[in-house]
PDB file of N, CA and C in Angstrom:
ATOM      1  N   UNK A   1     -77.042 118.207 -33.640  1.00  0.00           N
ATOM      2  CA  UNK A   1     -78.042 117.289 -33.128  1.00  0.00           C
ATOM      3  C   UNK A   1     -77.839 117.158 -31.623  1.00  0.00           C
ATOM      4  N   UNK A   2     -79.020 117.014 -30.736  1.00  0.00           N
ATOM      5  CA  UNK A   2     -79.106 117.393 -29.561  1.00  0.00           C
ATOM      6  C   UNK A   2     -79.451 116.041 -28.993  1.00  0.00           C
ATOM      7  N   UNK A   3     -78.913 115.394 -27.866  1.00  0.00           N
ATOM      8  CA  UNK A   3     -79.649 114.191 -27.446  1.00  0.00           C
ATOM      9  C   UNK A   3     -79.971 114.460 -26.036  1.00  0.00           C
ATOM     10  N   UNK A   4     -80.911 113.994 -26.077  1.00  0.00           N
ATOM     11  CA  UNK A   4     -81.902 113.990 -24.597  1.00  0.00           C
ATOM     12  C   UNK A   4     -81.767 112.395 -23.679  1.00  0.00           C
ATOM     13  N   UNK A   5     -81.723 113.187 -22.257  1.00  0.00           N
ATOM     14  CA  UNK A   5     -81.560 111.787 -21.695  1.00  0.00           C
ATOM     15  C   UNK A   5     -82.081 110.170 -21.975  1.00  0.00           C
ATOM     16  N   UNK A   6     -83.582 110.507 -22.313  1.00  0.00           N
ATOM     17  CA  UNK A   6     -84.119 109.177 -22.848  1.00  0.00           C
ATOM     18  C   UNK A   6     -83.350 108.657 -24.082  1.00  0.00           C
ATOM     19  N   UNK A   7     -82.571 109.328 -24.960  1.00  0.00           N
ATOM     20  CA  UNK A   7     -81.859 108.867 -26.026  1.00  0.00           C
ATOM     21  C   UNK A   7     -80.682 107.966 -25.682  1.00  0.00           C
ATOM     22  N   UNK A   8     -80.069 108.878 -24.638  1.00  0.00           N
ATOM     23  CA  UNK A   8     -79.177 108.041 -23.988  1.00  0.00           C
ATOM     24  C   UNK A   8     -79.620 107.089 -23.324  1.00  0.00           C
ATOM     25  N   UNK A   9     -80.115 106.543 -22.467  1.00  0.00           N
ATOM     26  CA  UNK A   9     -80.483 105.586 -22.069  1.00  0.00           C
ATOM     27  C   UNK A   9     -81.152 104.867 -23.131  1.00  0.00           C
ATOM     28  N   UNK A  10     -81.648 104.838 -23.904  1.00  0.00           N
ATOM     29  CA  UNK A  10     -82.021 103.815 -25.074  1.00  0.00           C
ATOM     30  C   UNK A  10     -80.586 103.220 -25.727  1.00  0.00           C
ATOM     31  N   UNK A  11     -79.374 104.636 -26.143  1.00  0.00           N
ATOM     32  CA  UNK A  11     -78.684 103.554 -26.104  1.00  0.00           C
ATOM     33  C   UNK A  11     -77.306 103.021 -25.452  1.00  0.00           C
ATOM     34  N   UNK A  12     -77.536 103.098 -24.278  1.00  0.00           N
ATOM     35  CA  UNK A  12     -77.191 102.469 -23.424  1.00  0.00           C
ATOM     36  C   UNK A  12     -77.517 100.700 -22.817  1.00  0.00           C
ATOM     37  N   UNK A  13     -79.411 101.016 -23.196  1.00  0.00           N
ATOM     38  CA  UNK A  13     -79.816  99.729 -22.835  1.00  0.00           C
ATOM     39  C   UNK A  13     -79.357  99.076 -24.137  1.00  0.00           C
ATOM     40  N   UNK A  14     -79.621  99.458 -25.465  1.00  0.00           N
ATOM     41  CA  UNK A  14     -79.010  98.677 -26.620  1.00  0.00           C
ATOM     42  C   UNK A  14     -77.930  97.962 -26.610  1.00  0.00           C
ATOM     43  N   UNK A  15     -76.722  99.029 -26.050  1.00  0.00           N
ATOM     44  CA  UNK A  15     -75.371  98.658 -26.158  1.00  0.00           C
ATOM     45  C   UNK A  15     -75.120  97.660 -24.729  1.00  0.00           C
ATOM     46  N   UNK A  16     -76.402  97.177 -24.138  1.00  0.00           N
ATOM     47  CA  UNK A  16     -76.165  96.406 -22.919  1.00  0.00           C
ATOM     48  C   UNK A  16     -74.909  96.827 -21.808  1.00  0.00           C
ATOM     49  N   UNK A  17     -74.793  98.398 -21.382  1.00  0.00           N
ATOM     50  CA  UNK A  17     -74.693  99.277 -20.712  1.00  0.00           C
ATOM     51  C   UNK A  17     -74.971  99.564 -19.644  1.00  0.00           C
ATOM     52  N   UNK A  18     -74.484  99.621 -18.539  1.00  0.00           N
ATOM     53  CA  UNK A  18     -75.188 100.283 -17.205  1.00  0.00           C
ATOM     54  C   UNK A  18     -74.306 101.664 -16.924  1.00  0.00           C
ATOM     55  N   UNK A  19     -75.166 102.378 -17.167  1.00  0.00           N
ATOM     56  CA  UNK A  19     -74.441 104.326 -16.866  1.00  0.00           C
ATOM     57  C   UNK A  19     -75.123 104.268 -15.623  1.00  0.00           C
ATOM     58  N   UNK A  20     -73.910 105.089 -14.900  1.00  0.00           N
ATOM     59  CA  UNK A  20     -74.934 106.165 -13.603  1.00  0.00           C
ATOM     60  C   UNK A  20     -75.750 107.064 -14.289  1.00  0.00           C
ATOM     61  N   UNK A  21     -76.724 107.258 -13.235  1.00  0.00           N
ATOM     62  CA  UNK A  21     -78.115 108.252 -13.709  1.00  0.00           C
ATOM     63  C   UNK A  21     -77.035 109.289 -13.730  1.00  0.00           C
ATOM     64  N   UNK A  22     -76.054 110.333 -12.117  1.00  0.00           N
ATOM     65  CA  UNK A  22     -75.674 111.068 -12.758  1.00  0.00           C
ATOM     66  C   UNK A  22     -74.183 111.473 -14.050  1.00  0.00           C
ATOM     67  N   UNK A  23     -74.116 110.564 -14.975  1.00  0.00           N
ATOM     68  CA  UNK A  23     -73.346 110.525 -16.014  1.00  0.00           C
ATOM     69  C   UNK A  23     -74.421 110.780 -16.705  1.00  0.00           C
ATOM     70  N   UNK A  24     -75.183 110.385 -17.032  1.00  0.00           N
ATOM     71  CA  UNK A  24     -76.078 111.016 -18.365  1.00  0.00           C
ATOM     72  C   UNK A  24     -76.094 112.287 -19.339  1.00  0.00           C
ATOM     73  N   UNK A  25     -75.875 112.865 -18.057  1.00  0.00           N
ATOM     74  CA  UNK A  25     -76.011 114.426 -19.265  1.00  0.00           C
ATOM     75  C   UNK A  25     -74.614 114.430 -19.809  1.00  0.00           C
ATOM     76  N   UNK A  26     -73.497 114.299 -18.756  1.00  0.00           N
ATOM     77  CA  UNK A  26     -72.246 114.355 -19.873  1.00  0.00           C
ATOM     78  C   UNK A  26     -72.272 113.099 -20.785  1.00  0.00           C
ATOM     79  N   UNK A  27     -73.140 112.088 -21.066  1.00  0.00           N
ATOM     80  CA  UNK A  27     -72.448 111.186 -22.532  1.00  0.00           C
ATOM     81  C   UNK A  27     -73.523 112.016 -23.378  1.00  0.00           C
ATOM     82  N   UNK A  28     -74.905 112.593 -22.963  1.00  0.00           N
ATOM     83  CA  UNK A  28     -75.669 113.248 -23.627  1.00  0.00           C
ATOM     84  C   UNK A  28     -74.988 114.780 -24.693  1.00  0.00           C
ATOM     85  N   UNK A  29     -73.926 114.884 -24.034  1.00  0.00           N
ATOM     86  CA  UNK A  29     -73.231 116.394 -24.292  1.00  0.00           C
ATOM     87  C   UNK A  29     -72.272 115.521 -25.388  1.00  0.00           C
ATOM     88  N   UNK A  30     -71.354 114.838 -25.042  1.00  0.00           N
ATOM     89  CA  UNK A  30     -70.427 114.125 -25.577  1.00  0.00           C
ATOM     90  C   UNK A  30     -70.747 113.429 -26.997  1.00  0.00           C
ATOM     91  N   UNK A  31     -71.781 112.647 -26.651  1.00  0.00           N
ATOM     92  CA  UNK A  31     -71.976 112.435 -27.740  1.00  0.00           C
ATOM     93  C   UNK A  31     -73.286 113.376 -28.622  1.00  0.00           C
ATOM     94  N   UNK A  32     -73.772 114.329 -28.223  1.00  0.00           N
ATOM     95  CA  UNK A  32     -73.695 115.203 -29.676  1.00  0.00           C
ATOM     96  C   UNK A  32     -72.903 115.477 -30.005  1.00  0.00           C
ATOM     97  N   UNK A  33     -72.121 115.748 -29.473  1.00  0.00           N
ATOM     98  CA  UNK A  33     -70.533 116.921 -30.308  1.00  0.00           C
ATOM     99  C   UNK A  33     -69.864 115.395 -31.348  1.00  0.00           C
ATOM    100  N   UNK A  34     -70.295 114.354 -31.100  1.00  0.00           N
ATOM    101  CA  UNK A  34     -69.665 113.592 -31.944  1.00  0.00           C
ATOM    102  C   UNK A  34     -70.627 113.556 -33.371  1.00  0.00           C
ATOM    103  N   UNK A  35     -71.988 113.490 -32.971  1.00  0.00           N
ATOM    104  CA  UNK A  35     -73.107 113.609 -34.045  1.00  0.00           C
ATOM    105  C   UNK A  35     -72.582 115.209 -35.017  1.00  0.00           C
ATOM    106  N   UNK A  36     -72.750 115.871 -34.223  1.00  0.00           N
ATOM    107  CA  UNK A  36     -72.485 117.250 -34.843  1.00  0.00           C
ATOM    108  C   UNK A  36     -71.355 117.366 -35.819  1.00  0.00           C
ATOM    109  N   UNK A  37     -70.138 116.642 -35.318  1.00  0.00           N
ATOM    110  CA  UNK A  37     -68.976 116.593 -36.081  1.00  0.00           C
ATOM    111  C   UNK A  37     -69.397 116.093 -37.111  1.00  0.00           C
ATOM    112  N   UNK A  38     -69.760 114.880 -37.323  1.00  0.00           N
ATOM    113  CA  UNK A  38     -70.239 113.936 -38.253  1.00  0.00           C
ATOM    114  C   UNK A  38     -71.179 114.175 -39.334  1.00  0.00           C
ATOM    115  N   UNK A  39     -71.850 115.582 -38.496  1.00  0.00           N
ATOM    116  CA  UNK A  39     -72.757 116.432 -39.703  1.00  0.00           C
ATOM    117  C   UNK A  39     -71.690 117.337 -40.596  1.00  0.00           C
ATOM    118  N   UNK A  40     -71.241 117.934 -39.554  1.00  0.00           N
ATOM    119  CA  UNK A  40     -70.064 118.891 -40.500  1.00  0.00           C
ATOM    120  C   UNK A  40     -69.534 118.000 -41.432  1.00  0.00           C
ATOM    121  N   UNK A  41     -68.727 117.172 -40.958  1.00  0.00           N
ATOM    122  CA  UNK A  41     -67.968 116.133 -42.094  1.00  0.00           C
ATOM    123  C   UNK A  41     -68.887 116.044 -43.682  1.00  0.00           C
ATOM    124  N   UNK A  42     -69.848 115.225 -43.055  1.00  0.00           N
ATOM    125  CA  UNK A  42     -71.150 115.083 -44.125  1.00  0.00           C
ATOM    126  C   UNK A  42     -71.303 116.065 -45.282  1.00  0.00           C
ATOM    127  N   UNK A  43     -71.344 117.424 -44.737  1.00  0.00           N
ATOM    128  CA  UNK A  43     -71.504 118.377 -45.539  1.00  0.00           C
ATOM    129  C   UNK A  43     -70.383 118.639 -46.347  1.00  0.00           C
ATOM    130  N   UNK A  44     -69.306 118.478 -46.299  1.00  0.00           N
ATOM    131  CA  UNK A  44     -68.181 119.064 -47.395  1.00  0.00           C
ATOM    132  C   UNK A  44     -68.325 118.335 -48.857  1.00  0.00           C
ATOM    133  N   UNK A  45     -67.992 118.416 -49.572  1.00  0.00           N
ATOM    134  CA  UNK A  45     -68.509 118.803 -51.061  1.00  0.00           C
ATOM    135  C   UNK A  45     -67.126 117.464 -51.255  1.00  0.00           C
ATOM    136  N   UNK A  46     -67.166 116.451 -51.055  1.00  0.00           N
ATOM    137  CA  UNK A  46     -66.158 114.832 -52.131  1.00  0.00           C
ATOM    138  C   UNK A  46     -66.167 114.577 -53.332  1.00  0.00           C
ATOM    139  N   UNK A  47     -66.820 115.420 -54.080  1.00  0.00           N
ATOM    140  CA  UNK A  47     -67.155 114.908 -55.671  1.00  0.00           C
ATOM    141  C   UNK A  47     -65.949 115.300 -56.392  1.00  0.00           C
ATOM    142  N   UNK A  48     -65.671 114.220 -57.105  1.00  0.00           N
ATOM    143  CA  UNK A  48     -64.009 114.219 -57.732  1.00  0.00           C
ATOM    144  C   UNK A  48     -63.009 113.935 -56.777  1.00  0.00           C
ATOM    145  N   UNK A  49     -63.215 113.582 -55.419  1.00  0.00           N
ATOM    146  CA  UNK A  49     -62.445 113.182 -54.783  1.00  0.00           C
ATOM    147  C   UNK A  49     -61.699 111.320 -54.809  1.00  0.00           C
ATOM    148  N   UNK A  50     -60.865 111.389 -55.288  1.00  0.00           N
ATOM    149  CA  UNK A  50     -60.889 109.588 -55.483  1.00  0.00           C
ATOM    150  C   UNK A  50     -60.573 108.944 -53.845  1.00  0.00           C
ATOM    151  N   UNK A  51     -61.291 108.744 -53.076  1.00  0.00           N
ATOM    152  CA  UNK A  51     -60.791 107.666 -51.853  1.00  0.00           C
ATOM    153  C   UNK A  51     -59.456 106.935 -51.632  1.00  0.00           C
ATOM    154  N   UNK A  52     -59.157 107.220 -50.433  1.00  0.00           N
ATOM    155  CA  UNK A  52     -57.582 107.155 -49.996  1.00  0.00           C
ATOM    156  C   UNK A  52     -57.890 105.744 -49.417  1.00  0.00           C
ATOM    157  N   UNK A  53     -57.033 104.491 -49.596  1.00  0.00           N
ATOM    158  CA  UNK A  53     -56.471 103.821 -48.941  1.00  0.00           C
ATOM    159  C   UNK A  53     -55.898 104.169 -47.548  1.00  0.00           C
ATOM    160  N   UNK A  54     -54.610 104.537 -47.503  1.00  0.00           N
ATOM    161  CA  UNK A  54     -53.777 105.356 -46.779  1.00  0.00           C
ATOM    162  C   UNK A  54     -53.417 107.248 -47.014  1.00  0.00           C
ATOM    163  N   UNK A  55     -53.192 107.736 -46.144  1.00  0.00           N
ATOM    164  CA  UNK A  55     -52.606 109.336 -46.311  1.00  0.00           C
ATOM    165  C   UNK A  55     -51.801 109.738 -46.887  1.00  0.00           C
ATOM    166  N   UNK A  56     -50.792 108.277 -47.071  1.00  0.00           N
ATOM    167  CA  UNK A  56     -49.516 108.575 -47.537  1.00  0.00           C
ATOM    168  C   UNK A  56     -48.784 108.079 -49.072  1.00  0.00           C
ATOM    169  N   UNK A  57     -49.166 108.433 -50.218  1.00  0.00           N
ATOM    170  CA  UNK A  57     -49.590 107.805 -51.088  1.00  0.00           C
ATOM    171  C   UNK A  57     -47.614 106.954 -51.341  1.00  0.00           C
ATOM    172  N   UNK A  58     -47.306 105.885 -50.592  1.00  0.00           N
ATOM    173  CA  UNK A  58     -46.045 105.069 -50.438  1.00  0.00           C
ATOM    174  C   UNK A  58     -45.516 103.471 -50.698  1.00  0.00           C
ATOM    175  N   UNK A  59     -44.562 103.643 -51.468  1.00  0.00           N
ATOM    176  CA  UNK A  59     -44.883 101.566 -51.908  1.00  0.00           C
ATOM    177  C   UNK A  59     -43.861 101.178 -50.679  1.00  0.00           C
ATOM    178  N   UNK A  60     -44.582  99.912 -50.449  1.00  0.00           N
ATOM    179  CA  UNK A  60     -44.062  98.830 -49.381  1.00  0.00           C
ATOM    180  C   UNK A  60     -43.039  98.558 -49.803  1.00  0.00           C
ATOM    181  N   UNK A  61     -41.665  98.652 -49.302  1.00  0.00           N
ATOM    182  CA  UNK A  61     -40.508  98.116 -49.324  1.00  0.00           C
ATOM    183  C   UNK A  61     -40.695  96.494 -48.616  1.00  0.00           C
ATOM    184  N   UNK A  62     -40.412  95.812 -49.627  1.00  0.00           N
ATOM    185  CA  UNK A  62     -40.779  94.202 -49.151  1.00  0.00           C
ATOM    186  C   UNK A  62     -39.439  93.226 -49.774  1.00  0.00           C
ATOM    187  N   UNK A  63     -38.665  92.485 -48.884  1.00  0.00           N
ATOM    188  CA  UNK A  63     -37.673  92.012 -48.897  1.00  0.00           C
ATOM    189  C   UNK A  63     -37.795  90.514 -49.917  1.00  0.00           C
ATOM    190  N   UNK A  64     -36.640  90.533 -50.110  1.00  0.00           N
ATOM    191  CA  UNK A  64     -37.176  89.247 -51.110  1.00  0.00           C
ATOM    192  C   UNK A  64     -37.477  87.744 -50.906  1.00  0.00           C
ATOM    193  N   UNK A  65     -38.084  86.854 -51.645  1.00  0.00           N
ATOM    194  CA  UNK A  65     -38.662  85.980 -50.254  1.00  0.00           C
ATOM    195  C   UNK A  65     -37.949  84.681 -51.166  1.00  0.00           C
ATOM    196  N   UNK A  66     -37.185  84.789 -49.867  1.00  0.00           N
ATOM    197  CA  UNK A  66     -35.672  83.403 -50.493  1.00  0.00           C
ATOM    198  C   UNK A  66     -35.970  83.238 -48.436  1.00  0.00           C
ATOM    199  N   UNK A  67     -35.439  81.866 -48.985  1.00  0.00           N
ATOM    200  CA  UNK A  67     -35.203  81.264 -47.692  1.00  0.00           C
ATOM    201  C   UNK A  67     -33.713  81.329 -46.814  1.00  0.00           C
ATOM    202  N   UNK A  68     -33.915  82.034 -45.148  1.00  0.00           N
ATOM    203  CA  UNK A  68     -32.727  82.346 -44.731  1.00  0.00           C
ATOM    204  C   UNK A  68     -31.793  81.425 -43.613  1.00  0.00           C
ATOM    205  N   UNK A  69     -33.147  80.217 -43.396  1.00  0.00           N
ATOM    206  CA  UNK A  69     -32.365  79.468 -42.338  1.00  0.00           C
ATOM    207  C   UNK A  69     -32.676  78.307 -43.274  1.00  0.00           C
ATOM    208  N   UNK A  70     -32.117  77.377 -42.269  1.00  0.00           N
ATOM    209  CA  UNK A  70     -31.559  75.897 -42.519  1.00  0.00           C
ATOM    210  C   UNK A  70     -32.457  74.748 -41.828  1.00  0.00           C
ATOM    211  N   UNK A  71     -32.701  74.081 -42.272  1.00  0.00           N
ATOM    212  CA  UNK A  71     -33.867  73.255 -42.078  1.00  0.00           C
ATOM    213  C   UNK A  71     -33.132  72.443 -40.936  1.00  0.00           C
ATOM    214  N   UNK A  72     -33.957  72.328 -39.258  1.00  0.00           N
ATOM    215  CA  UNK A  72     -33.262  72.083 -38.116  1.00  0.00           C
ATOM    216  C   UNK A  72     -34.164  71.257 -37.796  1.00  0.00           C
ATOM    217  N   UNK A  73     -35.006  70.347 -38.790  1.00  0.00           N
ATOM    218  CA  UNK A  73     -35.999  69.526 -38.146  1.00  0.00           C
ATOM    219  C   UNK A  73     -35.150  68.288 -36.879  1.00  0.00           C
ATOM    220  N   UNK A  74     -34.637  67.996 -37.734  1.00  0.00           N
ATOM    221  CA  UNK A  74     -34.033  66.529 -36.694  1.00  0.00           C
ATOM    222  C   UNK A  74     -33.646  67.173 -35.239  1.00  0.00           C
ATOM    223  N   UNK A  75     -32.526  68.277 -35.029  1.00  0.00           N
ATOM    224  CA  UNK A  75     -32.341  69.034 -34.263  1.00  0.00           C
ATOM    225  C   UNK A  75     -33.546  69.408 -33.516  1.00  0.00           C
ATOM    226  N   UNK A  76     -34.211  70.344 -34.170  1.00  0.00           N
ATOM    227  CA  UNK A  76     -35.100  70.545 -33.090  1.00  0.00           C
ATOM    228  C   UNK A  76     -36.264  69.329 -32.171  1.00  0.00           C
ATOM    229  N   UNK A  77     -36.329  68.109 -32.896  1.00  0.00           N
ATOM    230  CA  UNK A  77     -37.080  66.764 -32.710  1.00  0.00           C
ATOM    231  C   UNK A  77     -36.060  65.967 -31.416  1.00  0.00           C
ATOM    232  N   UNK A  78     -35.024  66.358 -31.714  1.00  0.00           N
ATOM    233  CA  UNK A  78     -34.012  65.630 -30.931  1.00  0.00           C
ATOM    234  C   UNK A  78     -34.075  65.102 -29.911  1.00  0.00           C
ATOM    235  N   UNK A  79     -35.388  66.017 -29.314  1.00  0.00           N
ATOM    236  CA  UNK A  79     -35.477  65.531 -27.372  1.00  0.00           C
ATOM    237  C   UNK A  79     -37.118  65.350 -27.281  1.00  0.00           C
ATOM    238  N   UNK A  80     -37.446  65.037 -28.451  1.00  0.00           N
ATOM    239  CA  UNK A  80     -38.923  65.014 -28.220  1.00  0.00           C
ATOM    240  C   UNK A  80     -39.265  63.501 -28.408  1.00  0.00           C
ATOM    241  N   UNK A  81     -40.267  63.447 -27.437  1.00  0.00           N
ATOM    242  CA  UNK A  81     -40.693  61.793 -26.720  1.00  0.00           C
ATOM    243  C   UNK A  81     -40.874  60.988 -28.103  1.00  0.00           C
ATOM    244  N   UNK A  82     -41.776  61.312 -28.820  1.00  0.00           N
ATOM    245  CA  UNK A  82     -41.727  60.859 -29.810  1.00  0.00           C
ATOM    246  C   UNK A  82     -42.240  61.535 -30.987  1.00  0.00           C
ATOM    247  N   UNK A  83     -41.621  60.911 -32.608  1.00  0.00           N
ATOM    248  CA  UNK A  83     -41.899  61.427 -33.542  1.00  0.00           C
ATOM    249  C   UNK A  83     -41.940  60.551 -34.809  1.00  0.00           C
ATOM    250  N   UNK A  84     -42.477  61.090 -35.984  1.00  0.00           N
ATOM    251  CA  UNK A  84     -42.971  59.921 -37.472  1.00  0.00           C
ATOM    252  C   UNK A  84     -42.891  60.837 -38.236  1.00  0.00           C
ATOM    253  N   UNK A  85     -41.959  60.088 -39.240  1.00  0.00           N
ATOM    254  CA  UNK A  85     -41.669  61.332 -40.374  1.00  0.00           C
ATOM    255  C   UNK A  85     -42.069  62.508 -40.029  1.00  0.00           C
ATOM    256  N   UNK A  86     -41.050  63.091 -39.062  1.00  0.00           N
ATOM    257  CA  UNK A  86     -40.313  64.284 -39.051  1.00  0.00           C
ATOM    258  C   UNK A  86     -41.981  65.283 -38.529  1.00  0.00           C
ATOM    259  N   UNK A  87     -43.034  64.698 -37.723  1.00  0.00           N
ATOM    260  CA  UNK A  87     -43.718  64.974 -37.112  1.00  0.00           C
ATOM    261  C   UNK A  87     -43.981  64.482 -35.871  1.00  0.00           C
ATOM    262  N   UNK A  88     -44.431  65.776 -34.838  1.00  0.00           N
ATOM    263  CA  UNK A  88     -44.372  65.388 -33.206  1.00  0.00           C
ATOM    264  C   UNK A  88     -45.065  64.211 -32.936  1.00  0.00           C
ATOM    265  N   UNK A  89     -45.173  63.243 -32.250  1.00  0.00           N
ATOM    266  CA  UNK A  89     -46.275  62.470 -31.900  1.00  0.00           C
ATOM    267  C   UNK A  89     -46.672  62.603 -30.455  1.00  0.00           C
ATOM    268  N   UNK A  90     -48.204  63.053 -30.443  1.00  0.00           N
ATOM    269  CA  UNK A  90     -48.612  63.463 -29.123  1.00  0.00           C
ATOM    270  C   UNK A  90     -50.120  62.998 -28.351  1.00  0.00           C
ATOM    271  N   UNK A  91     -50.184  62.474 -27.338  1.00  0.00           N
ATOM    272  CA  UNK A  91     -51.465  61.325 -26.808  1.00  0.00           C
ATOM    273  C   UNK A  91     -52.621  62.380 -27.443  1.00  0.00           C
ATOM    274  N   UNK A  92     -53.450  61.287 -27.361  1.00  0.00           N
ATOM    275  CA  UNK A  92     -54.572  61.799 -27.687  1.00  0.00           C
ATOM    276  C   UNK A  92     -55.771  62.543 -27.191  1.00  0.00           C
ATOM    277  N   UNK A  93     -56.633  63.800 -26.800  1.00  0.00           N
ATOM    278  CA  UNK A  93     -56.851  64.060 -26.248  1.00  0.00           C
ATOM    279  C   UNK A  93     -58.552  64.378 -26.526  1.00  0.00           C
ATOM    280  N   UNK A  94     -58.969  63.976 -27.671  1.00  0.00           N
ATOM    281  CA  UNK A  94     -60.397  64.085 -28.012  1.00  0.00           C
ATOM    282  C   UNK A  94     -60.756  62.685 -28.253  1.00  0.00           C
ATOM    283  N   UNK A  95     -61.818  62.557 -27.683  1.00  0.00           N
ATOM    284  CA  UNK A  95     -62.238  60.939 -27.791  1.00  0.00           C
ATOM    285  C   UNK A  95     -63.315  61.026 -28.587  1.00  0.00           C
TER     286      UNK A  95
END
């Protein structure tokens, strides 16, 4: 598939775009070869193909979910202006 300057500039103005006039012919070149690819692709024969998630058909090694630290609320509250049950208290800023 071949695109002509007016193509490009249509979508250019779509994509709210400003190209130089002389860039045109190279996104005109550029992007056929992307259309073209996209035809080739198109054409290969998927039937019986089951759709890949990933390339790599691999299970997630996932660690076990236990808790590893120590609850540092007071500590970390320690120097803060103020706080209420073990939450920050902070001015108000939406009226």
């Amino acid at each position: 598939m071949s695109l002509e300057k007016q193509d490009v500039e249509k979508i250019a103005h779509l994509a709210r775009l400003a190209i130089d006039e002389s860039a045109i012919p190279g996104y005109a070149e550029d992007l056929s070869g992307i259309l073209d690819l996209v035809d080739q692709m198109s054409a290969v024969d998927t039937d019986g193909i089951e759709p890949l998630a990933h390339p790599h058909d691999a299970n997630q090694r996932l660690r076990e979910d236990v808790v590893t630290e120590e609850n540092q609320r007071e500590l970390l509250q320690s120097n803060a202006p103020q706080t209420d049950a073990g939450l920050f208290l902070v001015p108000k800023v939406i009226e």
